[in-house]
N, C-alpha and C. Protein backbone atom coordinates (compact mmCIF):
# COMPACT_ATOMS: atom_id res chain seq x y z
N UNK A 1 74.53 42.35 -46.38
CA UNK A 1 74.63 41.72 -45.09
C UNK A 1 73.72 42.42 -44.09
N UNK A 2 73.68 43.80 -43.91
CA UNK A 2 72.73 44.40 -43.15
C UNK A 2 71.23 44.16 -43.28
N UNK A 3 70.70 44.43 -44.95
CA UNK A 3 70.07 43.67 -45.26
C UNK A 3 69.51 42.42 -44.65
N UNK A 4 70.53 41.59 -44.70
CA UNK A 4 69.51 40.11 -44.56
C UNK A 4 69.32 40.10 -43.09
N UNK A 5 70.41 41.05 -42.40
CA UNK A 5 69.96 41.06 -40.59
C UNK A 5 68.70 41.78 -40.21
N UNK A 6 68.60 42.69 -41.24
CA UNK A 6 67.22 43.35 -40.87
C UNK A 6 66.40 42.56 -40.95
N UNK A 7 66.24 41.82 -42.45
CA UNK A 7 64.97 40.87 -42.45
C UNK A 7 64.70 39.65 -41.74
N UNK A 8 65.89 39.11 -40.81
CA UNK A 8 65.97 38.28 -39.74
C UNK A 8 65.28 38.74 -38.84
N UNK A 9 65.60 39.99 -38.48
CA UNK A 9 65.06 40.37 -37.11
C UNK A 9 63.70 41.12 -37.24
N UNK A 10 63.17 41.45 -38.79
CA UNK A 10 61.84 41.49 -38.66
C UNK A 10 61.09 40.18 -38.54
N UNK A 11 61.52 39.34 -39.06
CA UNK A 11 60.94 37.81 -38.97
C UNK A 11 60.93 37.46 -38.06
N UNK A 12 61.90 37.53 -37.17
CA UNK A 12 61.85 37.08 -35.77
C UNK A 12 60.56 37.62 -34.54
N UNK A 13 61.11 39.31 -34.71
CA UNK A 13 59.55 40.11 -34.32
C UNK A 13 58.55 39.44 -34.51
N UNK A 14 58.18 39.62 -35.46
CA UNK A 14 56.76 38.88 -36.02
C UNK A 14 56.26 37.85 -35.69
N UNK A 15 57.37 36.71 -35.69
CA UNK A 15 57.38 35.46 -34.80
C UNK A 15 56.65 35.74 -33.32
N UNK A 16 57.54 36.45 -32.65
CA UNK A 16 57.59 36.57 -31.02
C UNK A 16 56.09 37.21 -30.82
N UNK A 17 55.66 38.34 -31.94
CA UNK A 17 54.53 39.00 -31.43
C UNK A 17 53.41 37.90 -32.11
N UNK A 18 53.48 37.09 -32.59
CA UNK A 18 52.67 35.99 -33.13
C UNK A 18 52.23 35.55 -31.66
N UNK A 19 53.43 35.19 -31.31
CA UNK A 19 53.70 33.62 -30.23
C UNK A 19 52.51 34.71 -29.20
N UNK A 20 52.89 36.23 -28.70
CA UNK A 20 52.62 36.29 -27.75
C UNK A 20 51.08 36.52 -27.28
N UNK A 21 50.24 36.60 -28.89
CA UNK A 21 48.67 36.71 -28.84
C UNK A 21 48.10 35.50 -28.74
N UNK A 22 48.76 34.17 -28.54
CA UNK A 22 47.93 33.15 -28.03
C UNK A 22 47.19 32.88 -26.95
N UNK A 23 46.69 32.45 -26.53
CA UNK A 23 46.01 32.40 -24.76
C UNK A 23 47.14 31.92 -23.87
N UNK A 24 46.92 32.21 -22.68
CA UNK A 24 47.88 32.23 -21.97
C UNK A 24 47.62 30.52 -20.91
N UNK A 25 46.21 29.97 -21.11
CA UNK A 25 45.92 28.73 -20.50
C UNK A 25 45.85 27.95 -21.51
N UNK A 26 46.88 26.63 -21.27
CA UNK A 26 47.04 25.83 -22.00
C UNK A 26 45.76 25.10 -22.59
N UNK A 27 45.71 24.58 -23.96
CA UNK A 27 44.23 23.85 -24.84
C UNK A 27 44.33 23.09 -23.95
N UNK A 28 44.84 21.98 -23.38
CA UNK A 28 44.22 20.57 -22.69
C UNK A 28 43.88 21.50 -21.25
N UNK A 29 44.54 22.33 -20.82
CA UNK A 29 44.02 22.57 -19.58
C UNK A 29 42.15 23.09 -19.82
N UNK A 30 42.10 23.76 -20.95
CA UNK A 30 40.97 24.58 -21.20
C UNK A 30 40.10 23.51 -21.22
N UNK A 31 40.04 22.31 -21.76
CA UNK A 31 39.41 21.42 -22.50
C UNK A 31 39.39 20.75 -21.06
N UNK A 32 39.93 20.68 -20.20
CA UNK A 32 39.69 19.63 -19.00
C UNK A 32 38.57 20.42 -18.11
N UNK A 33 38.88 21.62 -18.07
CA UNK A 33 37.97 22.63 -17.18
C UNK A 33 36.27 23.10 -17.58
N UNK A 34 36.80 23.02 -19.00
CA UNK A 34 35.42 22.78 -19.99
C UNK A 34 34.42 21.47 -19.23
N UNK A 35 35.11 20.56 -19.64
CA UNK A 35 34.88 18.68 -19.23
C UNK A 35 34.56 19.18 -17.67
N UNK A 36 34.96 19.32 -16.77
CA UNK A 36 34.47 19.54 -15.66
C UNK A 36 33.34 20.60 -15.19
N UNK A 37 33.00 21.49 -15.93
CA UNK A 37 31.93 22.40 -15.78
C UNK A 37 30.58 21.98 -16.72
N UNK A 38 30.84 20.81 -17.50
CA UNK A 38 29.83 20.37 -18.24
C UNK A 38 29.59 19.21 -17.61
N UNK A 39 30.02 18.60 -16.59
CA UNK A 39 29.87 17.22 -15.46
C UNK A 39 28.68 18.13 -14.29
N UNK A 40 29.76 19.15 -13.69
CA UNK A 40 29.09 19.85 -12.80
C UNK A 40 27.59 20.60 -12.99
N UNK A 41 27.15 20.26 -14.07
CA UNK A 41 26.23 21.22 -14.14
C UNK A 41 25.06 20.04 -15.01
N UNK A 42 25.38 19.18 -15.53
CA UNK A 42 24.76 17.91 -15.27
C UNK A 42 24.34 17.35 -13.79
N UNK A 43 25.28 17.23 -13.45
CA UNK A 43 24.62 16.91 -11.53
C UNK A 43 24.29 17.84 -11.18
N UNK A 44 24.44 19.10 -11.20
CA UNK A 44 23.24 20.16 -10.55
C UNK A 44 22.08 20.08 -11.31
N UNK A 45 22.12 19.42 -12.91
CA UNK A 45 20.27 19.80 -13.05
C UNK A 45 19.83 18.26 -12.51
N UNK A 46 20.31 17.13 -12.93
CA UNK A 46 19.79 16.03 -12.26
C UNK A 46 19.64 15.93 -10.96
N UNK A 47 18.38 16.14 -10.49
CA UNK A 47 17.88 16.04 -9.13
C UNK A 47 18.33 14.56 -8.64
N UNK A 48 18.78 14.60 -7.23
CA UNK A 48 19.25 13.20 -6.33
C UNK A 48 17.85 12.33 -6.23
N UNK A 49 18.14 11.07 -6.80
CA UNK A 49 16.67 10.41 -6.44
C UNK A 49 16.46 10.04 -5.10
N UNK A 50 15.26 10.16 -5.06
CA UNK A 50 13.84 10.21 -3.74
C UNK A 50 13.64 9.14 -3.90
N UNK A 51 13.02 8.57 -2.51
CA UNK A 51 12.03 7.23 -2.28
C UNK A 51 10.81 8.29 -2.30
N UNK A 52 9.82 7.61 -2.94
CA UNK A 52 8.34 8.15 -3.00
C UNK A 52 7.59 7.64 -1.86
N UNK A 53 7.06 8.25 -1.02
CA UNK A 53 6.81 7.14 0.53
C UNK A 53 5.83 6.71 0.21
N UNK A 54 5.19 5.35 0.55
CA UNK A 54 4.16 4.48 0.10
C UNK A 54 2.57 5.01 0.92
N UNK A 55 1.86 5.03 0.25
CA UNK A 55 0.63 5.44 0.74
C UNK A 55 -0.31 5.14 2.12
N UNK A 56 -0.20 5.84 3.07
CA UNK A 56 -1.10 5.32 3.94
C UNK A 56 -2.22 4.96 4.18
N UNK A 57 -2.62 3.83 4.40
CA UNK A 57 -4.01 3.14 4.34
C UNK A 57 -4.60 3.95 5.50
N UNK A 58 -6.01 4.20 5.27
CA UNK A 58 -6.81 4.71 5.85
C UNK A 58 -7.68 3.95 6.51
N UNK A 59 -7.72 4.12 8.79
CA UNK A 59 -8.48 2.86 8.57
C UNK A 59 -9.66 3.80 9.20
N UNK A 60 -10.98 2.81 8.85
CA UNK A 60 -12.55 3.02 8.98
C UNK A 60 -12.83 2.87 10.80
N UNK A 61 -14.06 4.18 10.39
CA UNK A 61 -14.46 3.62 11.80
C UNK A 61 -15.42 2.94 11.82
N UNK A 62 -16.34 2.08 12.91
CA UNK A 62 -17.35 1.24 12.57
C UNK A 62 -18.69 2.52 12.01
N UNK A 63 -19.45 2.26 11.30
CA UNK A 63 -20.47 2.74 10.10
C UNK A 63 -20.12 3.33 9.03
N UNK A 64 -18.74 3.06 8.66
CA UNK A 64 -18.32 3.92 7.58
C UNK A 64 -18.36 3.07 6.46
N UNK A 65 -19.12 3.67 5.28
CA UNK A 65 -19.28 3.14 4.01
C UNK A 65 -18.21 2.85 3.30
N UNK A 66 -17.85 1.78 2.66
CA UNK A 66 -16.51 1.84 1.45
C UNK A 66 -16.68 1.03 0.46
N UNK A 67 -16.06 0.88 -0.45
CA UNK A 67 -16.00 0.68 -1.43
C UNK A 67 -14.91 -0.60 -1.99
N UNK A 68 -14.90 -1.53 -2.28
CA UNK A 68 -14.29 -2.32 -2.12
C UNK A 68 -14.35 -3.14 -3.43
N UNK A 69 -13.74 -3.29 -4.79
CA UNK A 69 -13.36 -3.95 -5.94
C UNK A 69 -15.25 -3.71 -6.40
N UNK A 70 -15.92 -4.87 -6.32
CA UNK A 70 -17.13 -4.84 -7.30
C UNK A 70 -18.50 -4.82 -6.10
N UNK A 71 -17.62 -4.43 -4.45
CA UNK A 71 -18.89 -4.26 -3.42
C UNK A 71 -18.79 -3.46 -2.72
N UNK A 72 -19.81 -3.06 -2.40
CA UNK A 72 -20.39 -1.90 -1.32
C UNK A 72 -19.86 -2.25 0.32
N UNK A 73 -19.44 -2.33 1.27
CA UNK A 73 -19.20 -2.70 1.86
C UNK A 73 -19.79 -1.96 3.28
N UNK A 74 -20.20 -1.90 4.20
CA UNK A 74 -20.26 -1.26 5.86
C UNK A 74 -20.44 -2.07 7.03
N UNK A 75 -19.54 -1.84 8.25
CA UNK A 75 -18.99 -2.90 9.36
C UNK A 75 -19.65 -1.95 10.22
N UNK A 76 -21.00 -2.78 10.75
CA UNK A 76 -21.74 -1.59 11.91
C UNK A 76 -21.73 -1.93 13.26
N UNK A 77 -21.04 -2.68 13.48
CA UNK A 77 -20.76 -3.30 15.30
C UNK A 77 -19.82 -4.31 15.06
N UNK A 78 -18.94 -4.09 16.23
CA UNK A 78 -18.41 -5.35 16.66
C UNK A 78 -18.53 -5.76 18.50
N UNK A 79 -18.66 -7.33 18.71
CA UNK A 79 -19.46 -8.05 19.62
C UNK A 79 -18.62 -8.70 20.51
N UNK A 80 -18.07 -8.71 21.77
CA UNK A 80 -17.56 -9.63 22.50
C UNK A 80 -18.75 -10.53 23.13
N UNK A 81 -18.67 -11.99 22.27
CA UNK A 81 -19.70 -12.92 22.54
C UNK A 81 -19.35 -14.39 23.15
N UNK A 82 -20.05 -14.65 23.90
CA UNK A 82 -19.50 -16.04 24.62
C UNK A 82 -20.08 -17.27 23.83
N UNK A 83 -21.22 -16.52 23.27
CA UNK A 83 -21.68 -17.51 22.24
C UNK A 83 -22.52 -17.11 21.39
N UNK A 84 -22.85 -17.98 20.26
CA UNK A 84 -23.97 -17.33 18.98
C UNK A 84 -25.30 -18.32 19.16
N UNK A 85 -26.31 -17.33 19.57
CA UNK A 85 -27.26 -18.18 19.44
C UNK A 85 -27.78 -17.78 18.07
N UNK A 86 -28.39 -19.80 17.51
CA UNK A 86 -28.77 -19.84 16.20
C UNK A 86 -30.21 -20.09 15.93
N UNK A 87 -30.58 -20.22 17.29
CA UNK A 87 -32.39 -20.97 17.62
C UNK A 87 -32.56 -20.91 18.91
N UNK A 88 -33.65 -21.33 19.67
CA UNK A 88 -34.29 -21.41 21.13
C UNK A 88 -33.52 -22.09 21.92
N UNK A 89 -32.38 -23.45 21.31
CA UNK A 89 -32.07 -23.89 22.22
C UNK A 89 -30.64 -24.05 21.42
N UNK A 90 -30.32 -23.72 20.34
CA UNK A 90 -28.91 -23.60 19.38
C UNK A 90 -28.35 -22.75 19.53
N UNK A 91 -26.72 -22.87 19.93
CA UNK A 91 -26.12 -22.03 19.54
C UNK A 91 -24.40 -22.58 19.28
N UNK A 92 -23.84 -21.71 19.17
CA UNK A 92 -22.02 -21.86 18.67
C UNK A 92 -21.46 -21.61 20.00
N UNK A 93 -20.00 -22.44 20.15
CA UNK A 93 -19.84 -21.93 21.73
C UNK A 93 -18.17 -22.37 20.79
N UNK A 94 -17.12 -21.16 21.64
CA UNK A 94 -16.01 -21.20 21.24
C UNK A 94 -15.46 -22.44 22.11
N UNK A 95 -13.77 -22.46 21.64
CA UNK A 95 -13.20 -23.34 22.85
C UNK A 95 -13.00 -22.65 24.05
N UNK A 96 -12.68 -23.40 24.98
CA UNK A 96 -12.08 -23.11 26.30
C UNK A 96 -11.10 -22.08 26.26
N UNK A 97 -11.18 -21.25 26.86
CA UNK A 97 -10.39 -19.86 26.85
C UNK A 97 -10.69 -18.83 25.89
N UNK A 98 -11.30 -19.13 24.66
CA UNK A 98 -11.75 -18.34 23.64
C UNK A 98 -12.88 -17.73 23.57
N UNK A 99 -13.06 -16.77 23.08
CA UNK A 99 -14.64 -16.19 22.71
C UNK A 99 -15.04 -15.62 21.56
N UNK A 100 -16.12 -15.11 21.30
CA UNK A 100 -16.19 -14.65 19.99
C UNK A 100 -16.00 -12.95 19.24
N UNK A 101 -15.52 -12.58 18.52
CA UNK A 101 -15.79 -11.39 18.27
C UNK A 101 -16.38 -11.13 17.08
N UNK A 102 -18.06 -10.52 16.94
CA UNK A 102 -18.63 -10.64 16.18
C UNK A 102 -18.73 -9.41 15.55
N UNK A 103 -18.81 -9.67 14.22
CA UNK A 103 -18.71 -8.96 13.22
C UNK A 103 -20.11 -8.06 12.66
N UNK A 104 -20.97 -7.44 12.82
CA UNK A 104 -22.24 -7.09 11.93
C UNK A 104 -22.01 -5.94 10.52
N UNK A 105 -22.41 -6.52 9.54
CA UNK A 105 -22.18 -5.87 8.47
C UNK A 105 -23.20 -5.99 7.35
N UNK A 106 -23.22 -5.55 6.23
CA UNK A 106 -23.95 -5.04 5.63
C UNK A 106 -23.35 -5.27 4.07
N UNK A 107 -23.55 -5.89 2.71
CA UNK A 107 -22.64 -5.99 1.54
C UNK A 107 -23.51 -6.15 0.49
N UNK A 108 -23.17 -4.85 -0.75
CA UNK A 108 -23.80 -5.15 -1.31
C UNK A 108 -22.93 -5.10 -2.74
N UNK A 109 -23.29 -6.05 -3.67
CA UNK A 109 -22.73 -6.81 -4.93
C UNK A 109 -22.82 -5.90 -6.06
N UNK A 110 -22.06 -5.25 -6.46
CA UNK A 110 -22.32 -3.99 -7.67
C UNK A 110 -21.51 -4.61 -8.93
N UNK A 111 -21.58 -5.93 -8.81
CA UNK A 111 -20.98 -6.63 -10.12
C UNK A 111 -22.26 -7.36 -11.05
N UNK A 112 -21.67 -8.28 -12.12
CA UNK A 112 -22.34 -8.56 -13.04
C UNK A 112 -23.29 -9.83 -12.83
N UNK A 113 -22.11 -10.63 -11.52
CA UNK A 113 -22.47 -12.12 -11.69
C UNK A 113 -22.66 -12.20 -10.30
N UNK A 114 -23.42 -13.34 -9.81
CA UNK A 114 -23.23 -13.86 -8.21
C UNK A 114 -22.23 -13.75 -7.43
N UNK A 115 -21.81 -13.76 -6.54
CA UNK A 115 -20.33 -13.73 -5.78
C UNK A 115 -20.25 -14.25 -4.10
N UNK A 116 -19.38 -15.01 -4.01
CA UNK A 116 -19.35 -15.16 -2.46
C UNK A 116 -18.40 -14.07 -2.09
N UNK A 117 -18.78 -13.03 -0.91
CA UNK A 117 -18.58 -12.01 -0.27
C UNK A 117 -16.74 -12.58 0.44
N UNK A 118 -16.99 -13.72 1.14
CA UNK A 118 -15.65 -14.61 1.76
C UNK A 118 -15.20 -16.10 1.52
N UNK A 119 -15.36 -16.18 0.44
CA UNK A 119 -15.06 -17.55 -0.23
C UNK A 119 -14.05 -18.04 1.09
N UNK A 120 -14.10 -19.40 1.46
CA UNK A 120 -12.89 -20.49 1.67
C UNK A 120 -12.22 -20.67 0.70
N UNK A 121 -12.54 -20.75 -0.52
CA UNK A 121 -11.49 -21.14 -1.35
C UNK A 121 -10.84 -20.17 -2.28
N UNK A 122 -10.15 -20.12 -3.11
CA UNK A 122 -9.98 -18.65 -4.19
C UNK A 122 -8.72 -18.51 -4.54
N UNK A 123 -8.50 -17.55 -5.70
CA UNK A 123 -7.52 -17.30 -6.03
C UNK A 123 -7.11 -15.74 -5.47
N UNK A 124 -5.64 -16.23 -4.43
CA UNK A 124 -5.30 -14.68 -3.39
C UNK A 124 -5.48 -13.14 -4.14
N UNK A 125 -5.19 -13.17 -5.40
CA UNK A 125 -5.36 -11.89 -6.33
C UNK A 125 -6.69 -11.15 -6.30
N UNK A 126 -7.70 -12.24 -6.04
CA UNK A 126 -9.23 -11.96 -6.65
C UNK A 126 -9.84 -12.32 -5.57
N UNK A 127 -9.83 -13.15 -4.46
CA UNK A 127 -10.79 -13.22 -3.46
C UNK A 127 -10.67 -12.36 -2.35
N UNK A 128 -11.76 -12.33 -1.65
CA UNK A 128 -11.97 -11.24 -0.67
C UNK A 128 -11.77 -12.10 0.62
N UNK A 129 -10.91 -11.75 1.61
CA UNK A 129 -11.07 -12.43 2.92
C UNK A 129 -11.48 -11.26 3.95
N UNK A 130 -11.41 -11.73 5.01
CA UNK A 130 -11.24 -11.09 6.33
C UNK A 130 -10.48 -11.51 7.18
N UNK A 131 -9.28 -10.02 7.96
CA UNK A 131 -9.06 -10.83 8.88
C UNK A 131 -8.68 -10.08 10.19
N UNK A 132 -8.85 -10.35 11.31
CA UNK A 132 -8.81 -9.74 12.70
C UNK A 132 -7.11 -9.71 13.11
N UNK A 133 -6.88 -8.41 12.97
CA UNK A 133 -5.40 -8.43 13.67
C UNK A 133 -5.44 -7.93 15.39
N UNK A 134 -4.69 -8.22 16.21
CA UNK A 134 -4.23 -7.83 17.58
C UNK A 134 -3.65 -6.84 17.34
N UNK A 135 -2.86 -5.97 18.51
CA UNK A 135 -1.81 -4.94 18.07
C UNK A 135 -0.29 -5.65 18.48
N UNK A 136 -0.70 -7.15 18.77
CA UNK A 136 0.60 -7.93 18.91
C UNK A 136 1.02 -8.22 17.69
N UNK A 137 -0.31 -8.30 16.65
CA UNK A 137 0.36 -9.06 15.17
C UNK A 137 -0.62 -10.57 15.29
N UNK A 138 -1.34 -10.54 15.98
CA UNK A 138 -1.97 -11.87 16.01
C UNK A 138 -2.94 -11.63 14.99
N UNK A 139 -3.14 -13.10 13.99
CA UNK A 139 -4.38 -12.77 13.21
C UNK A 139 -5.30 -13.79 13.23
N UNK A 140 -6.69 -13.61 12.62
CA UNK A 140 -7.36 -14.88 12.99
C UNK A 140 -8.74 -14.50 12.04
N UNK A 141 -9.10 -15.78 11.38
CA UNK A 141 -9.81 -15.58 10.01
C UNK A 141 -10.97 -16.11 10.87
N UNK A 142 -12.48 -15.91 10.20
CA UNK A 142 -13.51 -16.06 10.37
C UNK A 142 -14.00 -17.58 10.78
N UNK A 143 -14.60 -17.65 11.89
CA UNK A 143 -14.76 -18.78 11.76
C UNK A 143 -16.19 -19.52 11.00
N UNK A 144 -16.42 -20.68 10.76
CA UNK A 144 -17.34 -21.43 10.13
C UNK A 144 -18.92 -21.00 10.81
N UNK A 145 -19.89 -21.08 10.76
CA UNK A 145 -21.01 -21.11 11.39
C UNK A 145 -22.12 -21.71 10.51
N UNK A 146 -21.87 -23.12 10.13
CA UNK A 146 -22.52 -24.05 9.55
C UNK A 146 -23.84 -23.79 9.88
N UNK A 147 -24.80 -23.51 8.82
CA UNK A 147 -26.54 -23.35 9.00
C UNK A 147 -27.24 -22.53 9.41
N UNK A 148 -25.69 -21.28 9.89
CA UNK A 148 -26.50 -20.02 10.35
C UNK A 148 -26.95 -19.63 9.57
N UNK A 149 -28.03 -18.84 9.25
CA UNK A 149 -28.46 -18.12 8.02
C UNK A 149 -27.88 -16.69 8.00
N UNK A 150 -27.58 -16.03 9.42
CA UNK A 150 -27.18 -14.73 9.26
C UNK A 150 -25.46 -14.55 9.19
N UNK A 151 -25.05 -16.03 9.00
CA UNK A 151 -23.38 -15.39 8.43
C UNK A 151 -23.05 -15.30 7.02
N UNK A 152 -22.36 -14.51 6.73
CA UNK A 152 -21.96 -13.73 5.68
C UNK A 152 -20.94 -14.78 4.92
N UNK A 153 -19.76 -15.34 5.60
CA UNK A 153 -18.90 -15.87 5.27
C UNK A 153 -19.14 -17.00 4.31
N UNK A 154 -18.51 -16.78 3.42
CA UNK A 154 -18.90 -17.73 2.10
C UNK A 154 -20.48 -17.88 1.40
N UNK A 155 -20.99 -17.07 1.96
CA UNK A 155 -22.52 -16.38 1.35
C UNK A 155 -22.38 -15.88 0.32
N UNK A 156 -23.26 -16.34 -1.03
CA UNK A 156 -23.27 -16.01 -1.99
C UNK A 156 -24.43 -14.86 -2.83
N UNK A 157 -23.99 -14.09 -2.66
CA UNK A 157 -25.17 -12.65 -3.18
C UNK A 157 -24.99 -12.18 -4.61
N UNK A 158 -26.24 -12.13 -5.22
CA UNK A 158 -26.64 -12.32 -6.69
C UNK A 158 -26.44 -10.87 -7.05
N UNK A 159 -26.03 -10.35 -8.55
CA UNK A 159 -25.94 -9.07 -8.75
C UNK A 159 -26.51 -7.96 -8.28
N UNK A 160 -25.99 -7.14 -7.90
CA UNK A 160 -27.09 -5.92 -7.77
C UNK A 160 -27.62 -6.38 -6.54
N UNK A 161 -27.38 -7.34 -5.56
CA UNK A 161 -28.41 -7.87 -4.36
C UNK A 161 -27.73 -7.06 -2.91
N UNK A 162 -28.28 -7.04 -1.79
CA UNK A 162 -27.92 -6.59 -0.61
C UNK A 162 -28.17 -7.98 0.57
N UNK A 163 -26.98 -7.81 1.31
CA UNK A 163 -27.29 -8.93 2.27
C UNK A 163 -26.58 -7.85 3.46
N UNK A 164 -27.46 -8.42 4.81
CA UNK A 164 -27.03 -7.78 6.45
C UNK A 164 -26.81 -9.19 6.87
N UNK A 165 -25.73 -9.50 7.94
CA UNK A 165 -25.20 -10.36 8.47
C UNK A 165 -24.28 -9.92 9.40
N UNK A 166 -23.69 -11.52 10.00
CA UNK A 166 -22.40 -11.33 10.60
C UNK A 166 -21.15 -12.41 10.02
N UNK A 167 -19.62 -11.65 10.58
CA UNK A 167 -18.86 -12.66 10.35
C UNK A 167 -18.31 -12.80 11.55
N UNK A 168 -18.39 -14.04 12.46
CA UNK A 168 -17.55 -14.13 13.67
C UNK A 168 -16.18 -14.81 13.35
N UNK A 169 -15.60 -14.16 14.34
CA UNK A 169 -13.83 -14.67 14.81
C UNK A 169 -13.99 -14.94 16.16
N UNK A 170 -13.15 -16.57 15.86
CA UNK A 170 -13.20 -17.18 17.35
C UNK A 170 -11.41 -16.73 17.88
N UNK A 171 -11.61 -15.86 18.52
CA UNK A 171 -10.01 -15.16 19.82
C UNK A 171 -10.43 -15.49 21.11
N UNK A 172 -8.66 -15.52 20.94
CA UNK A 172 -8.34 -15.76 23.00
C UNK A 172 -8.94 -14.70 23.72
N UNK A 173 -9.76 -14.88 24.80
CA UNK A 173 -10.15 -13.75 26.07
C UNK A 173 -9.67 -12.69 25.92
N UNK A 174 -8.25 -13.01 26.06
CA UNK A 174 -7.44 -11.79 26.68
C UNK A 174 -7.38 -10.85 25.20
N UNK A 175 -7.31 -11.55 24.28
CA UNK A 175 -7.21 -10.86 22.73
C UNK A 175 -8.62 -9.69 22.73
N UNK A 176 -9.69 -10.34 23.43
CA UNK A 176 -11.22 -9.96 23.08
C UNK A 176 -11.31 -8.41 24.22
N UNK A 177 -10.44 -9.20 25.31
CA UNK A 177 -10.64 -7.59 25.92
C UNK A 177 -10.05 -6.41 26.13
N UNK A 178 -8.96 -6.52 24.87
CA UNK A 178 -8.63 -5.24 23.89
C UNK A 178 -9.14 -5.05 22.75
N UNK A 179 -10.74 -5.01 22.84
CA UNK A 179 -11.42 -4.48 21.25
C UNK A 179 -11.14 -3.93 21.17
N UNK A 180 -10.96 -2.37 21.43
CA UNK A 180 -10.17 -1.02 20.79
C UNK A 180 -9.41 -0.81 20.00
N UNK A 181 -7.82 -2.26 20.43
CA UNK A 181 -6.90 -2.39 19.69
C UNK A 181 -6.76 -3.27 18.61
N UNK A 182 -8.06 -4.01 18.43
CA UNK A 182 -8.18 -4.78 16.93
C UNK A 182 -8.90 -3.91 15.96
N UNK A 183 -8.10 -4.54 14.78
CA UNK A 183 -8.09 -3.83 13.40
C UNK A 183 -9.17 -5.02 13.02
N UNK A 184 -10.09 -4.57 11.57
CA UNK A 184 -10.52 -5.50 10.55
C UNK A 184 -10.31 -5.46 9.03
N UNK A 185 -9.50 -6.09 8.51
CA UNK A 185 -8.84 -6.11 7.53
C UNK A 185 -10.47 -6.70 6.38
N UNK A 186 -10.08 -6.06 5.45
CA UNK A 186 -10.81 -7.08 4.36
C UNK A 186 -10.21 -6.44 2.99
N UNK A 187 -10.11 -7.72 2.08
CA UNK A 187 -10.03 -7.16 0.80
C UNK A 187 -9.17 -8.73 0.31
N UNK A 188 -8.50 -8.19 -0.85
CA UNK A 188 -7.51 -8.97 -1.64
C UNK A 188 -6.28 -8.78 -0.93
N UNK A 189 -5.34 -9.22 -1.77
CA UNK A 189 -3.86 -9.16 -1.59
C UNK A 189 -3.60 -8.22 -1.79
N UNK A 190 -3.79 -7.42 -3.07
CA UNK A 190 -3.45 -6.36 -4.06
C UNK A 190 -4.68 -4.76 -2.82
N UNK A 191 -5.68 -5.49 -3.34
CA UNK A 191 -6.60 -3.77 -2.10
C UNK A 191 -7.67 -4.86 -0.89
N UNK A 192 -7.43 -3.25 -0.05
CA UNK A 192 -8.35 -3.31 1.58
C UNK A 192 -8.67 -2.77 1.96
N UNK A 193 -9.53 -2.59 2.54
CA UNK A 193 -10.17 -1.48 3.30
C UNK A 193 -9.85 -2.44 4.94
N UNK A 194 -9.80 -1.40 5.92
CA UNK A 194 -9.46 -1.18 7.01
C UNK A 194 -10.15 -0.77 8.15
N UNK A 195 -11.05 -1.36 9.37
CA UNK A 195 -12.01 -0.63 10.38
C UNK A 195 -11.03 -1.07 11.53
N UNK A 196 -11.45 -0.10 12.68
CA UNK A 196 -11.19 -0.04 13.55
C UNK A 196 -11.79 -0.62 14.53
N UNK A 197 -11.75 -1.20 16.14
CA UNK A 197 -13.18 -2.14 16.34
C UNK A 197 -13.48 -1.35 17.30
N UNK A 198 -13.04 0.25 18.06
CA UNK A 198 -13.67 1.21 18.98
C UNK A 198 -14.59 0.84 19.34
């Protein structure tokens, strides 16, 4: 009988000093704290995403050379004109209240094939326009100058060729006598180059 109490109560010992070398923080607690320090440290290496800020267009001053898809491009004056003379006794006369702001430039064709410099017609991806902004937001495309020889607009220049001209825009007065604050846009949809009309 003593016997079997001894070997009870060594068994029991053994038990208790078993029980008492386990960890003292429960497995699911360990395993949750684990799970949370392997979250936390995922979001500390993943950087918070950024907006990448979009590139600022650079704008030209008048004689500045650029470069523009397959042409040479340079805008060397601009003109507050009441009218274009085309001959001795010809010339272009805006409407009533309007005048002209003339364009002088310079383009040369570094492509394969012929090209009109300002097509009227085209596909927006691929053609080149121009266009005169205000600092109100007003815009206003080139106007026509049927038979001039020195406008540019819809002039067609052969590879490798150089042409000097103008492109006029017919604006309101009051538009014309803030040249300073008009921009000249040219290009595609997609690229442009940018002058200033100082």
């Amino acid at each position: 009988m003593r016997k079997l109490a001894l070997v009870l109560a060594c068994t029991f010992l053994c038990l208790a000093g078993c029980g008492s070398e386990q960890p003292s923080t429960p497995v699911k607690s360990t395993i949750e704290n684990n799970a949370g320090d392997s979250n936390s440290s995922v979001a500390a290496d993943t950087p918070a995403p950024t907006e990448t800020p979009a590139p600022v267009a650079e704008t030209l001053s008048l004689g500045k050379k650029a470069t523009l898809l397959d042409w040479n491009i340079c805008v060397k004056k601009a003109e507050v004109k009441n009218k274009i003379m085309t001959g001795k006794y010809l010339y272009f006369k805006p409407k009533k209240g309007n005048t002209f702001v003339v364009i002088t430039m310079s383009a040369k064709n570094n492509g394969e094939k012929a090209e009109a410099l300002l097509p009227s017609v085209g596909y927006q991806n691929t053609m080149i326009t121009a266009t005169i902004s205000s600092k109100d937001g007003d815009e206003f495309k080139p106007s026509a100058l049927t038979g001039y020889d020195k406008d540019l607009a819809g002039k067609t220049i052969e590879a490798s060729a150089s042409k000097k001209g103008v492109v006029a825009f017919e604006v309101p007065k009051k538009v014309a006598k803030s040249k300073k604050d008009l921009t000249l846009k040219i290009g595609t949809v997609n690229e442009s180059i940018t002058y200033t009309l100082k």
